[in-house]
C-alpha atoms as a PDB file:
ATOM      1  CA  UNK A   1       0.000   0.000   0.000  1.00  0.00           C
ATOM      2  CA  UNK A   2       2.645   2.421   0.943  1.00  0.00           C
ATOM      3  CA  UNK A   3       3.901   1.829  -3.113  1.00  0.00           C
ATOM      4  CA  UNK A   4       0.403   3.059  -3.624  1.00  0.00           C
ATOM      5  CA  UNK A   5       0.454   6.488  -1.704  1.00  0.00           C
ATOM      6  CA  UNK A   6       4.369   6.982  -2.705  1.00  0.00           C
ATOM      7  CA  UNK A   7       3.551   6.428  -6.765  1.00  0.00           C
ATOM      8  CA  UNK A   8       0.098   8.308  -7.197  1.00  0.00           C
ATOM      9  CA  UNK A   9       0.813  10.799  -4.420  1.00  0.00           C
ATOM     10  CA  UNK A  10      -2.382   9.739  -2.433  1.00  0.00           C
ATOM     11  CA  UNK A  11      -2.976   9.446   1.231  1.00  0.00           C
ATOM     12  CA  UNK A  12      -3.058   5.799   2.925  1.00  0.00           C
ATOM     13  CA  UNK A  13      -6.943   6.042   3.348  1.00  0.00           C
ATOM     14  CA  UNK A  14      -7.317   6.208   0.002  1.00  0.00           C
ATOM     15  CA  UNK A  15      -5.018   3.597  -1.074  1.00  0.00           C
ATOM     16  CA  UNK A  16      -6.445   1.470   1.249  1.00  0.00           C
ATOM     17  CA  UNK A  17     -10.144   1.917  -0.193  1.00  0.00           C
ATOM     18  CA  UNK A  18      -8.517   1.108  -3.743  1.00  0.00           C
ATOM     19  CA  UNK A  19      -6.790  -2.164  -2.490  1.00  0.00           C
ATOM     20  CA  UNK A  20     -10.252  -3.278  -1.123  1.00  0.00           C
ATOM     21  CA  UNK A  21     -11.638  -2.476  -4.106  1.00  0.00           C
ATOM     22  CA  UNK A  22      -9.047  -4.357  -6.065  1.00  0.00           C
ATOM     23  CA  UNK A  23      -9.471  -7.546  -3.648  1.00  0.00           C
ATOM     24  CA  UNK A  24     -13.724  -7.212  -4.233  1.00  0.00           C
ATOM     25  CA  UNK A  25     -12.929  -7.273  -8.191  1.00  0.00           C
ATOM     26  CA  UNK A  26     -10.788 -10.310  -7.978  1.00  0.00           C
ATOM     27  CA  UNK A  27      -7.651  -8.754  -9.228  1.00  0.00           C
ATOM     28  CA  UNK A  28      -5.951  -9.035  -5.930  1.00  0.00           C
ATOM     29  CA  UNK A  29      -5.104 -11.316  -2.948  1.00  0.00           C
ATOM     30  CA  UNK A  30      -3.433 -10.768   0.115  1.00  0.00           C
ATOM     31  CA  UNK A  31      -1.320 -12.887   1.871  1.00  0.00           C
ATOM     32  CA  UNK A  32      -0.742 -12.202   5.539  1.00  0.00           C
ATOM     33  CA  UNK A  33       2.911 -11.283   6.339  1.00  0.00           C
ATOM     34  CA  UNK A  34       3.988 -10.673   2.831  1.00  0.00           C
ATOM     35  CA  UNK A  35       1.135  -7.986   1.608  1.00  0.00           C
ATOM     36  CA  UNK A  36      -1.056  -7.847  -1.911  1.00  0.00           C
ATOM     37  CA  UNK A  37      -0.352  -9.404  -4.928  1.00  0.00           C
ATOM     38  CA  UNK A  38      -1.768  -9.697  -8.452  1.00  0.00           C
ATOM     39  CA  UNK A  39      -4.171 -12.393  -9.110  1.00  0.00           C
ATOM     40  CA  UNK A  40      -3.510 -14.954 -12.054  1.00  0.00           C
ATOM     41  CA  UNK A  41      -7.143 -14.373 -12.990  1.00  0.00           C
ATOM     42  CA  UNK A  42      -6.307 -10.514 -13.635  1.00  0.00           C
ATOM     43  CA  UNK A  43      -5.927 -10.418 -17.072  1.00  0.00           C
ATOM     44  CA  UNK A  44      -8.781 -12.636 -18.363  1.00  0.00           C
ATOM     45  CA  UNK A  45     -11.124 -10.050 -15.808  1.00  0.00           C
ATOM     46  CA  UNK A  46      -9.674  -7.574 -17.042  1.00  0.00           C
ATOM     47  CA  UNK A  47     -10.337  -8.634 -20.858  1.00  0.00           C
ATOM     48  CA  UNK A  48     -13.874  -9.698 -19.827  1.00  0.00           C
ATOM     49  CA  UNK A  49     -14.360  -6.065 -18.192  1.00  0.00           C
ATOM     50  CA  UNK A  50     -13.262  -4.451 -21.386  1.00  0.00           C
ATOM     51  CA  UNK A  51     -15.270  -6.715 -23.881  1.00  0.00           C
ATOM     52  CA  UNK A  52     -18.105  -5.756 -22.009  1.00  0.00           C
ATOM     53  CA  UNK A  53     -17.549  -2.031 -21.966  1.00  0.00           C
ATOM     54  CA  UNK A  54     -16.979  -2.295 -25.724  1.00  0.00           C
ATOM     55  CA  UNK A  55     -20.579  -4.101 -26.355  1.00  0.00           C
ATOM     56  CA  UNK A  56     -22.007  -1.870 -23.740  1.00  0.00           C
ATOM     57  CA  UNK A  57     -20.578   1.596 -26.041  1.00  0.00           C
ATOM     58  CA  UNK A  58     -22.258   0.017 -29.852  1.00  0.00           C
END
């Protein structure tokens, strides 16, 4: 989280709301001890999201 904050230049509060976020979308897991880590299911959500969007727009 504190890469969060550092990179975007947001508080902690914030970049805690977007980790929780991340987690309810799938696209994260955290592993107590070590912290939050990409999801092997990312990109095919991702690329489902996205199709979507795209037959949403037409």
């Amino acid at each position: 989280m504190q890469q969060l904050v550092e990179e975007f230049g947001i508080v902690t509060a914030t970049a805690g709301k977007v980790n929780v976020g991340l987690k309810k979308e799938g696209l994260v897991h955290a592993e107590v001890g070590t912290g939050s880590f990409v999801t092997a299911d990312a990109p095919a959500i991702l690329g489902d999201a996205r199709a979507k969007e795209k037959e949403e727009a037409t």
